[in-house]
PDB file of N, CA and C in Angstrom:
ATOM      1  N   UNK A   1       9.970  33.519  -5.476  1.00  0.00           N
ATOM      2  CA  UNK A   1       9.507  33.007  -6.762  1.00  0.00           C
ATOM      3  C   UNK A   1      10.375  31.812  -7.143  1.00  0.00           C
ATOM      4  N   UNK A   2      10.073  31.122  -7.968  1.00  0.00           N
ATOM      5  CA  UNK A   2      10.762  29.616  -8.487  1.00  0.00           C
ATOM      6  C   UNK A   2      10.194  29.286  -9.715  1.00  0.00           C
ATOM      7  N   UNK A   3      10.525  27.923 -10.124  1.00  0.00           N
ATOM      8  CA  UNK A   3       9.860  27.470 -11.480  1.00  0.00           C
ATOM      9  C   UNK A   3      10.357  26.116 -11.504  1.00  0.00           C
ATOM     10  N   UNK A   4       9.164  25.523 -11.829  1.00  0.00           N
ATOM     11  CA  UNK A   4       9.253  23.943 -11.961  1.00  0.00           C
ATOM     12  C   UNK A   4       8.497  23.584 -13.409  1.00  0.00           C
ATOM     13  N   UNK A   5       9.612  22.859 -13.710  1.00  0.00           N
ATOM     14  CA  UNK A   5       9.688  22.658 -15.581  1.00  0.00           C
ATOM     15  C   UNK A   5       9.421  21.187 -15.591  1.00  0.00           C
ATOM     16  N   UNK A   6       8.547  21.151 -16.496  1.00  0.00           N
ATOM     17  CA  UNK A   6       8.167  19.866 -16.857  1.00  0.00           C
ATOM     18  C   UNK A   6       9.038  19.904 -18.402  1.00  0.00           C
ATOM     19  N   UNK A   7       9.812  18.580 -18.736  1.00  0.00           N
ATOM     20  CA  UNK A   7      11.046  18.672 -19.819  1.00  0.00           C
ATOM     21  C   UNK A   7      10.343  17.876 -20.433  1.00  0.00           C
ATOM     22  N   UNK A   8      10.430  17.560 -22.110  1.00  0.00           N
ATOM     23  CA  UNK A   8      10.289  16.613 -22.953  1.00  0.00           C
ATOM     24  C   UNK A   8       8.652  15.674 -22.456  1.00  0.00           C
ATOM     25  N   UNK A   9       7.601  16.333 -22.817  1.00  0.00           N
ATOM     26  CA  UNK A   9       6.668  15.541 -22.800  1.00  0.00           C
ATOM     27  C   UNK A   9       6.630  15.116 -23.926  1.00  0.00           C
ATOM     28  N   UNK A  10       6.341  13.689 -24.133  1.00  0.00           N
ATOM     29  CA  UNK A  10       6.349  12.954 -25.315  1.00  0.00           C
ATOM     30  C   UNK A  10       4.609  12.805 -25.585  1.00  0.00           C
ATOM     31  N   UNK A  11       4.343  13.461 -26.745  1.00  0.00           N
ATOM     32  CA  UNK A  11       2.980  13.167 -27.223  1.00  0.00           C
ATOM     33  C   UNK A  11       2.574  12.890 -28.702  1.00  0.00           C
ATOM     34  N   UNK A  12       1.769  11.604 -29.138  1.00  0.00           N
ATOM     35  CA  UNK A  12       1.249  11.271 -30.186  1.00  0.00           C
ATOM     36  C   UNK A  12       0.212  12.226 -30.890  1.00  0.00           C
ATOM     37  N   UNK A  13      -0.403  12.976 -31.486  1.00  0.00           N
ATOM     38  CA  UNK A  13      -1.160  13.629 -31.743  1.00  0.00           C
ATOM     39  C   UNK A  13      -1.699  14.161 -33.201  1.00  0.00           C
ATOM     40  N   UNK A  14      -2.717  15.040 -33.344  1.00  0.00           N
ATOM     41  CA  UNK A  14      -3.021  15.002 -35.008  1.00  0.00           C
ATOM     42  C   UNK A  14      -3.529  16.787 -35.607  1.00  0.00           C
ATOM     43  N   UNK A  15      -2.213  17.413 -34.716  1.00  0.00           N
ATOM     44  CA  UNK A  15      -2.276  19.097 -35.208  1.00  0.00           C
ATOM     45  C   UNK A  15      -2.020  18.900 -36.872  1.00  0.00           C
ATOM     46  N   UNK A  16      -2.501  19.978 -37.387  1.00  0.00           N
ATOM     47  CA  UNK A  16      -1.746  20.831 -38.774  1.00  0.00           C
ATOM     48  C   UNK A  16      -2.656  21.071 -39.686  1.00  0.00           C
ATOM     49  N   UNK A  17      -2.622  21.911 -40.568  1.00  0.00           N
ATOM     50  CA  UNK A  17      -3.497  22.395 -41.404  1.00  0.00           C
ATOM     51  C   UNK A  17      -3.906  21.214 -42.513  1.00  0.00           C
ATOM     52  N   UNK A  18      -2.824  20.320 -43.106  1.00  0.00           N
ATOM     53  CA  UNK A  18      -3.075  19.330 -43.997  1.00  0.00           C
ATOM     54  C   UNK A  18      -4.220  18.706 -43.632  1.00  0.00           C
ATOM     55  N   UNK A  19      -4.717  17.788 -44.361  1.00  0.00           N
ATOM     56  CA  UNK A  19      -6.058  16.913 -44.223  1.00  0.00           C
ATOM     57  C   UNK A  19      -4.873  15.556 -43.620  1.00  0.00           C
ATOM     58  N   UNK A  20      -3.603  15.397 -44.195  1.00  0.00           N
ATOM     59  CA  UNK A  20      -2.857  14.250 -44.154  1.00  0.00           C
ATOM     60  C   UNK A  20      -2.745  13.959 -42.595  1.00  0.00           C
ATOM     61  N   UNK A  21      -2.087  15.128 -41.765  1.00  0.00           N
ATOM     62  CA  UNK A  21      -1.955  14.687 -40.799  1.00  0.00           C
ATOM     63  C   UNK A  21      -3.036  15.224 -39.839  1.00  0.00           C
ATOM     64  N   UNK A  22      -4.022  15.462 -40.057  1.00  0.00           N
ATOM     65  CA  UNK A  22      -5.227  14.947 -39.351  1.00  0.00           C
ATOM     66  C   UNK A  22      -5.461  13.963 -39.133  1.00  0.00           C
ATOM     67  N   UNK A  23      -5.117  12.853 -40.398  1.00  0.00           N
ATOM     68  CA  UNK A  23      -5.265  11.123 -40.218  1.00  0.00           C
ATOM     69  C   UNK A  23      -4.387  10.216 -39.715  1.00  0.00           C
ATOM     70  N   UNK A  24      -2.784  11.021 -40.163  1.00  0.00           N
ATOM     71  CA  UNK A  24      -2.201  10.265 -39.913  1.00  0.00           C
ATOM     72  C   UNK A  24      -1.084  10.419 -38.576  1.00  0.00           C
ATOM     73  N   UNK A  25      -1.463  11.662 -38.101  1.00  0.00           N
ATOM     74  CA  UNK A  25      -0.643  11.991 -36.633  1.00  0.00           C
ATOM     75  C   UNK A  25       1.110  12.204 -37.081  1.00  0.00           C
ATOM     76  N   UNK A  26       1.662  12.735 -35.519  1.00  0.00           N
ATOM     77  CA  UNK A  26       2.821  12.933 -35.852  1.00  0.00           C
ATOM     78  C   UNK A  26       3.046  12.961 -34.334  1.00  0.00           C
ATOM     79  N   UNK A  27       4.265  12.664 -33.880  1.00  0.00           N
ATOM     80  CA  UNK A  27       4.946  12.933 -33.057  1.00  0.00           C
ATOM     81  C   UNK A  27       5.316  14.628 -32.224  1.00  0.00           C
ATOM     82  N   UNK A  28       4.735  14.774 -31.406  1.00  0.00           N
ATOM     83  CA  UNK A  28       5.621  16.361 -30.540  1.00  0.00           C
ATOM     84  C   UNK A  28       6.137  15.729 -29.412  1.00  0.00           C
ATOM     85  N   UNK A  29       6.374  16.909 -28.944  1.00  0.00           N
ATOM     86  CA  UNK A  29       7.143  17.407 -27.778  1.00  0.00           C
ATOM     87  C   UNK A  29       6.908  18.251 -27.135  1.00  0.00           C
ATOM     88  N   UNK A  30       6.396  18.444 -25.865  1.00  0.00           N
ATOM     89  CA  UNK A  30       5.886  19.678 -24.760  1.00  0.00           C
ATOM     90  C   UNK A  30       6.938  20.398 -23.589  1.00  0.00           C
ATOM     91  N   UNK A  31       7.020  21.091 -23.838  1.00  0.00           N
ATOM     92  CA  UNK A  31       8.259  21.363 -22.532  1.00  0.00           C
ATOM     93  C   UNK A  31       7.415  22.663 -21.593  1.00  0.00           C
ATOM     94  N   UNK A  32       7.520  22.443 -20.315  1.00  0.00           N
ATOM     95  CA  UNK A  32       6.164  23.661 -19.865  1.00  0.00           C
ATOM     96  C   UNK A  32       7.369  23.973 -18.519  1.00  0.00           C
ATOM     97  N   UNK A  33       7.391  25.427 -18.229  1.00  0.00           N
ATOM     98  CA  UNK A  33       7.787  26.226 -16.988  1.00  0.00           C
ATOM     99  C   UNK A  33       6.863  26.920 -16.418  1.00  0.00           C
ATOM    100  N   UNK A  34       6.687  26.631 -15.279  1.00  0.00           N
ATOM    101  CA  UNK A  34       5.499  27.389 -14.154  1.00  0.00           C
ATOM    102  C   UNK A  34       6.172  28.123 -13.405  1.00  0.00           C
ATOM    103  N   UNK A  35       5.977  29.733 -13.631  1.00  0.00           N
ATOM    104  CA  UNK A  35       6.565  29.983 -12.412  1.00  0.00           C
ATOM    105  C   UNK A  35       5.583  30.722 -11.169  1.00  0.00           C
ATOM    106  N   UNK A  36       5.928  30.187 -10.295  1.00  0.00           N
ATOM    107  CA  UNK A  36       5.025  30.264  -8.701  1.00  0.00           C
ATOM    108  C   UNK A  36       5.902  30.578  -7.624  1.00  0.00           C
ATOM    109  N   UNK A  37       5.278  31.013  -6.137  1.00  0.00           N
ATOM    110  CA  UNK A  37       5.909  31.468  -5.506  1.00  0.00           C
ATOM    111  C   UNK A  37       5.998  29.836  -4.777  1.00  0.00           C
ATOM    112  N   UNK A  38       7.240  29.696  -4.749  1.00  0.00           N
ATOM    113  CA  UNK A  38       7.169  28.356  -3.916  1.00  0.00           C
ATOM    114  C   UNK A  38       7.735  28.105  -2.839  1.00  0.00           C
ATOM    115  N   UNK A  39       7.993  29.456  -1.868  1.00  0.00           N
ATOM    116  CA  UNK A  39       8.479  29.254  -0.841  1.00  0.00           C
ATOM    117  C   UNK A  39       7.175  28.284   0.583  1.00  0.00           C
ATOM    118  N   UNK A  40       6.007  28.464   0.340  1.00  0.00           N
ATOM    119  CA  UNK A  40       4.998  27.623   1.033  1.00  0.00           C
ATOM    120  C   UNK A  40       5.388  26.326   1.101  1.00  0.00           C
ATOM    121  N   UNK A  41       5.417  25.835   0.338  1.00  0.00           N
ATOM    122  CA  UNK A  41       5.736  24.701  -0.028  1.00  0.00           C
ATOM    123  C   UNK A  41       7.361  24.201   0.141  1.00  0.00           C
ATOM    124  N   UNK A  42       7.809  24.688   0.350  1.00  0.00           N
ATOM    125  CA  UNK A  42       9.378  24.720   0.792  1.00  0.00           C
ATOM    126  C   UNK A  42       9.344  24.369   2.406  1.00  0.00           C
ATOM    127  N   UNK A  43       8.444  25.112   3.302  1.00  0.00           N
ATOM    128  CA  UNK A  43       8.155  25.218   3.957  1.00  0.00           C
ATOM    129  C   UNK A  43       7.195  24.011   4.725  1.00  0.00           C
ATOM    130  N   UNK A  44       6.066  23.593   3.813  1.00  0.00           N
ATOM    131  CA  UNK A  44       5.321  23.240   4.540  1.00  0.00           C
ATOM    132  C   UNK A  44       5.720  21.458   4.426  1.00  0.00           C
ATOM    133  N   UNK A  45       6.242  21.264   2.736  1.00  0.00           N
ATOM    134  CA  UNK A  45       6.153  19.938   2.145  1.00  0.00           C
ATOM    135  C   UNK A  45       5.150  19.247   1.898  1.00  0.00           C
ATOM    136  N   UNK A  46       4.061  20.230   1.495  1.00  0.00           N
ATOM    137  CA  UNK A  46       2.705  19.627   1.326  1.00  0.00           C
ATOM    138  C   UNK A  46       2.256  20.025  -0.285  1.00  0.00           C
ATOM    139  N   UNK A  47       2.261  18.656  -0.783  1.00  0.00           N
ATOM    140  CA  UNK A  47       1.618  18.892  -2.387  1.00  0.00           C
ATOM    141  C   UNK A  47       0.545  20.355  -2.595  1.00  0.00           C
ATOM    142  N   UNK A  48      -0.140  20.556  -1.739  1.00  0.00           N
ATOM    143  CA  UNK A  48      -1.287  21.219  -1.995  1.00  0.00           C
ATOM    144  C   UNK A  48      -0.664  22.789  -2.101  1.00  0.00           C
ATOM    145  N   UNK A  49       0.590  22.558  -1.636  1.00  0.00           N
ATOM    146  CA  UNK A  49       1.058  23.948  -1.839  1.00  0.00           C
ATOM    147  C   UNK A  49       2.091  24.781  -2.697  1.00  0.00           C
ATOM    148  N   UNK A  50       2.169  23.865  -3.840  1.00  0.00           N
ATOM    149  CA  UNK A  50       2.945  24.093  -4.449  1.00  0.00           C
ATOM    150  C   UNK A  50       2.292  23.557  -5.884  1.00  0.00           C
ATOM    151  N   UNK A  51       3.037  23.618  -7.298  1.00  0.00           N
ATOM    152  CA  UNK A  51       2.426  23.144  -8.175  1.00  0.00           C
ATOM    153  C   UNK A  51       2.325  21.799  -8.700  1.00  0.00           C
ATOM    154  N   UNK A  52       1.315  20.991  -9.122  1.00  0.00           N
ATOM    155  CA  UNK A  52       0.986  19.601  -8.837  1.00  0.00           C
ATOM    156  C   UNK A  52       1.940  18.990 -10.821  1.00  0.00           C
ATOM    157  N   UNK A  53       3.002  18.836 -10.746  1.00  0.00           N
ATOM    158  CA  UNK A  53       3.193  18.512 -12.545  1.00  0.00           C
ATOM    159  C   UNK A  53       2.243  17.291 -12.728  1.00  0.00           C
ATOM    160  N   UNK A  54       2.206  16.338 -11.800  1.00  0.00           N
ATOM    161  CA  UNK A  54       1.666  15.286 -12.428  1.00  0.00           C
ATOM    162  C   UNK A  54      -0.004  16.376 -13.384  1.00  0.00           C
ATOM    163  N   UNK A  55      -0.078  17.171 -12.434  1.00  0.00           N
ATOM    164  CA  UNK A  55      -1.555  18.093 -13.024  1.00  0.00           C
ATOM    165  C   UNK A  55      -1.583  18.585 -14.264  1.00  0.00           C
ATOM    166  N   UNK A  56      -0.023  19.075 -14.601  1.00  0.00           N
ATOM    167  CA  UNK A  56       0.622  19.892 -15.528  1.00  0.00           C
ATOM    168  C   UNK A  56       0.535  18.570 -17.075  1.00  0.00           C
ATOM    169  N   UNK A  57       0.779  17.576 -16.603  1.00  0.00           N
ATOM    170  CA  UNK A  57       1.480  16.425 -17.509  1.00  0.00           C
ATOM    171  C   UNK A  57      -0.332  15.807 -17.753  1.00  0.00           C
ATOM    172  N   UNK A  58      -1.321  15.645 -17.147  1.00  0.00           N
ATOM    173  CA  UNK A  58      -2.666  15.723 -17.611  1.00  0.00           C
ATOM    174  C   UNK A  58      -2.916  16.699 -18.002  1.00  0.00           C
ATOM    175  N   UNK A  59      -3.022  18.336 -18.203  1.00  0.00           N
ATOM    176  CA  UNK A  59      -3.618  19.054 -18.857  1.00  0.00           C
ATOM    177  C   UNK A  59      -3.291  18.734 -20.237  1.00  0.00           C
ATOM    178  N   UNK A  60      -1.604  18.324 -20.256  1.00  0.00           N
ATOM    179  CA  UNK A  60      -1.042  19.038 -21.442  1.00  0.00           C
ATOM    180  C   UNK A  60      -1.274  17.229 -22.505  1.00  0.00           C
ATOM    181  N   UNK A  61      -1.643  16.296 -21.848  1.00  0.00           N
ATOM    182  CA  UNK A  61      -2.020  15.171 -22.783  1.00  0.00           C
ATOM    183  C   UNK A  61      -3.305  15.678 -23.583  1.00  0.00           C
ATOM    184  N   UNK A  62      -4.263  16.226 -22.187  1.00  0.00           N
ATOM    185  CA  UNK A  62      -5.795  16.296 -22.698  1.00  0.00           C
ATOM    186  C   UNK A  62      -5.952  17.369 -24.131  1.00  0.00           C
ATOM    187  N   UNK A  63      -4.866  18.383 -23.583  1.00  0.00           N
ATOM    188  CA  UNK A  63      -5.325  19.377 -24.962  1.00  0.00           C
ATOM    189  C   UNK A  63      -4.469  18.941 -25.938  1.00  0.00           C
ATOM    190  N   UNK A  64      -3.480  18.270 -25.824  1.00  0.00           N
ATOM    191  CA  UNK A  64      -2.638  17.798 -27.112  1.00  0.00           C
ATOM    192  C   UNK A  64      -3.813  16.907 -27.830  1.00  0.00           C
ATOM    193  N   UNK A  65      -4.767  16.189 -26.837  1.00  0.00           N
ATOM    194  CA  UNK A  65      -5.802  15.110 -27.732  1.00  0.00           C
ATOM    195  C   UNK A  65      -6.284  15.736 -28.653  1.00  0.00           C
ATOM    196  N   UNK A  66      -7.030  17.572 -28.255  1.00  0.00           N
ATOM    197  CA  UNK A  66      -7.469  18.039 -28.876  1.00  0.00           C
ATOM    198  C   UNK A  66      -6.823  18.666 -30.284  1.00  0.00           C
ATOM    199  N   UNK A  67      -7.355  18.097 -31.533  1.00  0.00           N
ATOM    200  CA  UNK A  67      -6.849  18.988 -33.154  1.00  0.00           C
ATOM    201  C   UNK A  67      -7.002  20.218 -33.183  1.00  0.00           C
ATOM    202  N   UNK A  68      -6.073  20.974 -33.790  1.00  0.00           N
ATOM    203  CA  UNK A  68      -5.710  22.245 -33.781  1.00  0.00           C
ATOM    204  C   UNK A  68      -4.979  22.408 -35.087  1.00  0.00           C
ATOM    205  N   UNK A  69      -5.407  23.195 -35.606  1.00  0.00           N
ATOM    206  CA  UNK A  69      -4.333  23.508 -37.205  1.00  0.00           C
ATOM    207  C   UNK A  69      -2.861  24.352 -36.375  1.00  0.00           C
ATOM    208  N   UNK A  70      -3.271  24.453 -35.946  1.00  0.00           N
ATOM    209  CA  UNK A  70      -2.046  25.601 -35.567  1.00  0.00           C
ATOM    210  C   UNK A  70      -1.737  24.840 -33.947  1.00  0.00           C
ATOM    211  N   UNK A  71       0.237  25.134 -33.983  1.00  0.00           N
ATOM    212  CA  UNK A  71       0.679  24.668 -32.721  1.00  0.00           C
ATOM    213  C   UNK A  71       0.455  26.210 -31.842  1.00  0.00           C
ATOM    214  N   UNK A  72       0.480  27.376 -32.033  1.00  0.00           N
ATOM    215  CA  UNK A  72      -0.214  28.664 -31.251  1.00  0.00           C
ATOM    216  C   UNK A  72      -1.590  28.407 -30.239  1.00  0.00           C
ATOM    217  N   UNK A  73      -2.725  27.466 -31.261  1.00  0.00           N
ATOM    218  CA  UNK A  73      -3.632  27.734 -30.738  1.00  0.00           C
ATOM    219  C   UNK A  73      -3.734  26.516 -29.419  1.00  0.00           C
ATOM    220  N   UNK A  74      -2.957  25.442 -29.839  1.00  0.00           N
ATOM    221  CA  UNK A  74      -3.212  24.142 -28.958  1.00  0.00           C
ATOM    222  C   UNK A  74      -2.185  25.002 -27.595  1.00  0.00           C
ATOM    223  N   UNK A  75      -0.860  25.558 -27.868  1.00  0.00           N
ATOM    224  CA  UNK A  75      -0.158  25.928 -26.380  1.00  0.00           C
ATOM    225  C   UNK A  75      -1.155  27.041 -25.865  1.00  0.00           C
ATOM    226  N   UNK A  76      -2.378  28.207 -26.067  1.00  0.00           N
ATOM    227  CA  UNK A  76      -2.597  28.546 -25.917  1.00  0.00           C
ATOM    228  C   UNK A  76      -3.547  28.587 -24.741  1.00  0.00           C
ATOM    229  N   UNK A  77      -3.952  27.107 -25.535  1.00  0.00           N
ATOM    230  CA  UNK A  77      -5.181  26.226 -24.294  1.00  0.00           C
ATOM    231  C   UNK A  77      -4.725  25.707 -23.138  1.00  0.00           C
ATOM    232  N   UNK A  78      -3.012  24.701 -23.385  1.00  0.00           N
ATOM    233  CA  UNK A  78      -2.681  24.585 -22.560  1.00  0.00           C
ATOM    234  C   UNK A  78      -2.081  25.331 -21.028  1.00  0.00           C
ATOM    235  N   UNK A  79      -1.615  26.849 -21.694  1.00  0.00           N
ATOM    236  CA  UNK A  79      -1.220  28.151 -20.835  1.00  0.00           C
ATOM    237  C   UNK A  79      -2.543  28.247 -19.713  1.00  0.00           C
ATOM    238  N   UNK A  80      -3.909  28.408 -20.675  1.00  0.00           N
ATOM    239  CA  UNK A  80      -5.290  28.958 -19.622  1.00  0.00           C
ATOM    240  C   UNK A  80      -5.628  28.107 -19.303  1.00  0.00           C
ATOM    241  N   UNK A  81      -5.533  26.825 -19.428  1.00  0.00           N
ATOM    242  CA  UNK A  81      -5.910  25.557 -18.431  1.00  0.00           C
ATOM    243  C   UNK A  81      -4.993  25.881 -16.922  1.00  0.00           C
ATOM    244  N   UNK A  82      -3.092  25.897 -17.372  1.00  0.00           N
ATOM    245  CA  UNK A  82      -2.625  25.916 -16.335  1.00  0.00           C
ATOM    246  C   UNK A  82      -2.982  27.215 -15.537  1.00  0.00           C
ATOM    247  N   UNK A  83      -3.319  27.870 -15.602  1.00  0.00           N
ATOM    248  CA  UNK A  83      -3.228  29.592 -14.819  1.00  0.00           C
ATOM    249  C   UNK A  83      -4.793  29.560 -14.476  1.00  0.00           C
ATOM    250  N   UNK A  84      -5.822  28.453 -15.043  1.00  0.00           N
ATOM    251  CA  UNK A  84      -7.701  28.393 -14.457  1.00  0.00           C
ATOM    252  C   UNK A  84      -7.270  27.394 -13.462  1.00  0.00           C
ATOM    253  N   UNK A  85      -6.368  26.579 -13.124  1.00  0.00           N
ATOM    254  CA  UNK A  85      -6.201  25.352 -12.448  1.00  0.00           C
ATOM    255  C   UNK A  85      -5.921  25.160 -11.724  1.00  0.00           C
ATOM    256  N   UNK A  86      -4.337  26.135 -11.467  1.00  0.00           N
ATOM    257  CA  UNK A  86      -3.574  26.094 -10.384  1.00  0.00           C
ATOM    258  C   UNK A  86      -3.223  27.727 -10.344  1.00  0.00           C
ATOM    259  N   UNK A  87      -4.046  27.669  -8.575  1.00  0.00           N
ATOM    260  CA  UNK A  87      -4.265  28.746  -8.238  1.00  0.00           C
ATOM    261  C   UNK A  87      -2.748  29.514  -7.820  1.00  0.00           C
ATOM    262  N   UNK A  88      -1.847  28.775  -7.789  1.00  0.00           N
ATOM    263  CA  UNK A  88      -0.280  29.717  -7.340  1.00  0.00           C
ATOM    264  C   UNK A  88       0.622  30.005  -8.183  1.00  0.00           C
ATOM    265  N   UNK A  89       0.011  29.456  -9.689  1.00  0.00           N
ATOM    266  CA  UNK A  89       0.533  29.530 -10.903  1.00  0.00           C
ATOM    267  C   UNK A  89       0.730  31.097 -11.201  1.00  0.00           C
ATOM    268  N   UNK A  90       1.701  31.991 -11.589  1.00  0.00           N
ATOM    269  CA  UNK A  90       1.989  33.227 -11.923  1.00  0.00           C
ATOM    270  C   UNK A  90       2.488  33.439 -13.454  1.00  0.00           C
ATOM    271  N   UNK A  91       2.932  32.333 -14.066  1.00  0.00           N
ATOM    272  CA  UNK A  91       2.732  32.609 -14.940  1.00  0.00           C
ATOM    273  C   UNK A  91       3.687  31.174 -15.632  1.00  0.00           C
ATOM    274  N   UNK A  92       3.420  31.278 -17.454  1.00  0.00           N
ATOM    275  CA  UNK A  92       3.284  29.916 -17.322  1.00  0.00           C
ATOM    276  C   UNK A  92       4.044  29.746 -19.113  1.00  0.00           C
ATOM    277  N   UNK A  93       5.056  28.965 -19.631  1.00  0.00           N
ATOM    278  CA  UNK A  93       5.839  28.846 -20.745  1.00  0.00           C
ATOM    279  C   UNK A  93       5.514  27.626 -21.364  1.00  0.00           C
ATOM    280  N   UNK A  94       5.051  27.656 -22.381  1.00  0.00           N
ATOM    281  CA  UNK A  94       4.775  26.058 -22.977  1.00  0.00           C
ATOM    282  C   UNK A  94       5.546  26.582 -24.637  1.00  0.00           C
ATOM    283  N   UNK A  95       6.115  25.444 -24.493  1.00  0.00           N
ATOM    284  CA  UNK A  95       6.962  24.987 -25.891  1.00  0.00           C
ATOM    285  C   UNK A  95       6.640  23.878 -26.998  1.00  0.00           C
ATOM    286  N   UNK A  96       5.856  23.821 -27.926  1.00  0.00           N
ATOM    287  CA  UNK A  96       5.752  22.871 -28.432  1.00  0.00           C
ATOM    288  C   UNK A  96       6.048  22.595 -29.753  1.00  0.00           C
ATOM    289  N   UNK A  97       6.877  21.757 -29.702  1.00  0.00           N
ATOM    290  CA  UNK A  97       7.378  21.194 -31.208  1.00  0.00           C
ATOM    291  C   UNK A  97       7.072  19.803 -31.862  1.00  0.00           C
ATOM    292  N   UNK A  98       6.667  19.967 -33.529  1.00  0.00           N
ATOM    293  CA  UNK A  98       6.358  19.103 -34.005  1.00  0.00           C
ATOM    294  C   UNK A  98       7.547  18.380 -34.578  1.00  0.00           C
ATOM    295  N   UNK A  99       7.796  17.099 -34.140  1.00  0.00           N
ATOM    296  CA  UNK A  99       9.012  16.292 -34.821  1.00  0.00           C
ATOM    297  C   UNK A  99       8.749  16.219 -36.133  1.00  0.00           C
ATOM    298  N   UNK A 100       9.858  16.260 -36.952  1.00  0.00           N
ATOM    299  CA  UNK A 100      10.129  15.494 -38.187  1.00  0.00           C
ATOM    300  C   UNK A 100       8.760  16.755 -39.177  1.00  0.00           C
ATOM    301  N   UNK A 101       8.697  17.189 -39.560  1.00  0.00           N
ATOM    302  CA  UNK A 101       7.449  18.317 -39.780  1.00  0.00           C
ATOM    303  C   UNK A 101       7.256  17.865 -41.453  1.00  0.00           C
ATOM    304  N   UNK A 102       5.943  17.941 -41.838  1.00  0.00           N
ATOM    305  CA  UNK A 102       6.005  17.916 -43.172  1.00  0.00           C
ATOM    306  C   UNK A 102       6.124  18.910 -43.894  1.00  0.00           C
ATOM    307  N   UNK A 103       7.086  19.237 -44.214  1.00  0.00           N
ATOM    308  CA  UNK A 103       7.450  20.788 -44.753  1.00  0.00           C
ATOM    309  C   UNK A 103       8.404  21.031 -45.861  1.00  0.00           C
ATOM    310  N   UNK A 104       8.688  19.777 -46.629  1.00  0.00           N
ATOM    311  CA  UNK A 104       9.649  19.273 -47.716  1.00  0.00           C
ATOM    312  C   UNK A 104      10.517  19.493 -47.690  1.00  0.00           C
ATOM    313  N   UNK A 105      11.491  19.258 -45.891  1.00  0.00           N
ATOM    314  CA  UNK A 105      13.384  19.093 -46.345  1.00  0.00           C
ATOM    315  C   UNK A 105      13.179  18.745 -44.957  1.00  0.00           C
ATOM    316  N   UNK A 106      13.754  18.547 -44.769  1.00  0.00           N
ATOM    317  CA  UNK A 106      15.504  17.582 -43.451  1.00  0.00           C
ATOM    318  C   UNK A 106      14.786  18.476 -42.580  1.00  0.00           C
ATOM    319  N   UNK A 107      14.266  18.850 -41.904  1.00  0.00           N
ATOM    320  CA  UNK A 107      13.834  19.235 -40.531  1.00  0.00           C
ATOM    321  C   UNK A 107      13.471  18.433 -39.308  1.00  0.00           C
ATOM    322  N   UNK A 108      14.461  19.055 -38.542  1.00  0.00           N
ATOM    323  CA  UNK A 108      14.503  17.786 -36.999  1.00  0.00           C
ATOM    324  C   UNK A 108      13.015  18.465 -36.533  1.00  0.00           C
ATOM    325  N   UNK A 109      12.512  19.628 -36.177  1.00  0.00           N
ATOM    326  CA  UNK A 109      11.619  19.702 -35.631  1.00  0.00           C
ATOM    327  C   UNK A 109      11.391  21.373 -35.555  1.00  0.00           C
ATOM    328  N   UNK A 110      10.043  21.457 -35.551  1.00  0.00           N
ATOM    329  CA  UNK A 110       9.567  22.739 -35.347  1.00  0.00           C
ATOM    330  C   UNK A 110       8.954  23.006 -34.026  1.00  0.00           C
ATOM    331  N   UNK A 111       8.791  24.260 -33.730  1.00  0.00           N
ATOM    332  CA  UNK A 111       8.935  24.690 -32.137  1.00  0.00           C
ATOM    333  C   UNK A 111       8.174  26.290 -31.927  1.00  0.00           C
ATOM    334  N   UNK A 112       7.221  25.807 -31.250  1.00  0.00           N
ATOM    335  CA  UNK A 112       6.741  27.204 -31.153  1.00  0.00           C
ATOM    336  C   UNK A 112       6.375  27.445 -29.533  1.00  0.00           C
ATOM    337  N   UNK A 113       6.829  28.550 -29.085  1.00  0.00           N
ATOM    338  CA  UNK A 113       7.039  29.135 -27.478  1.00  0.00           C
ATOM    339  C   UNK A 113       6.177  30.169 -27.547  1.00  0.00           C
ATOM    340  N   UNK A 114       5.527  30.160 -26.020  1.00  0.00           N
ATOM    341  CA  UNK A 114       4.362  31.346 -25.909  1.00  0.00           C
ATOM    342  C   UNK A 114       4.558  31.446 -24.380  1.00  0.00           C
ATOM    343  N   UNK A 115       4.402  32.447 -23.773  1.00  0.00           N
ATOM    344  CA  UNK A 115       4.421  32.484 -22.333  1.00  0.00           C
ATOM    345  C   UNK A 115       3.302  33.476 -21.924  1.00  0.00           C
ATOM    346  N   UNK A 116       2.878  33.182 -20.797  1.00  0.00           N
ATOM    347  CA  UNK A 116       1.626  34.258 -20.772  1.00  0.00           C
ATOM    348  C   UNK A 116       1.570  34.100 -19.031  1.00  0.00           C
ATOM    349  N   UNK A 117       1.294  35.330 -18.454  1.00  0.00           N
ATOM    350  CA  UNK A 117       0.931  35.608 -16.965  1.00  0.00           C
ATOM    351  C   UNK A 117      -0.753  35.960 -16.522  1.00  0.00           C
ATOM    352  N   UNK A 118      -0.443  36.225 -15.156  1.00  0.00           N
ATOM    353  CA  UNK A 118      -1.674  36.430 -14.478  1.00  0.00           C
ATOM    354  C   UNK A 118      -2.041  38.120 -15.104  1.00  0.00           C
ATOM    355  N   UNK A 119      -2.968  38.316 -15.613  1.00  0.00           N
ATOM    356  CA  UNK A 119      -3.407  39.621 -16.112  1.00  0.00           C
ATOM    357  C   UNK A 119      -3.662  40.674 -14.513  1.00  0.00           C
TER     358      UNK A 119
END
């Protein structure tokens, strides 16, 4: 078993319950751990056998495009994209935090973690 972490994805986007930042977006942050058996790929040195991040780093733009009131429901999508996608995926950690949050004080950022496996 292993795990290959995709760190600090930087994404523009327009989560949250307000009407405000529906319009006016905000800054996150994605941080995703896959863990897979990756001795194949150790082995073989062939992309196809191991997990593709550049794949990981398109899922997680496409569903960040998508609005979501809630940061739960957007990592949620991103988890069953990765585990419908990539078939050696075992199970899968997405972190996502909203910078700077509108929440009326000094907050560097909010952060919500979900991890979910192969059922």
């Amino acid at each position: 078993m292993g795990v290959i972490k995709l760190t600090n994805i930087q994404v523009y986007a327009y989560h949250g319950c307000l009407v405000e930042e529906g319009k006016i977006g905000s800054d996150y942050r994605v941080d995703i751990a896959v863990k897979a058996n990756l001795q194949p790929s150790a082995q073989s040195d062939q992309l196809s056998d191991t997990v593709d991040y550049v794949q990981i780093n398109r899922i997680v733009k496409e569903e960040m495009a998508i609005r979501s009131k809630l940061l739960e429901h957007v990592a949620k999508r991103i988890i069953d994209r990765i585990l419908d996608e990539i078939a050696i995926a075992d199970q899968a950690t997405v972190e996502v935090s909203k910078i700077n949050p509108p929440i009326g004080g000094n907050v560097e950022q909010v952060t919500i973690t979900m991890t979910l496996g192969r059922q």
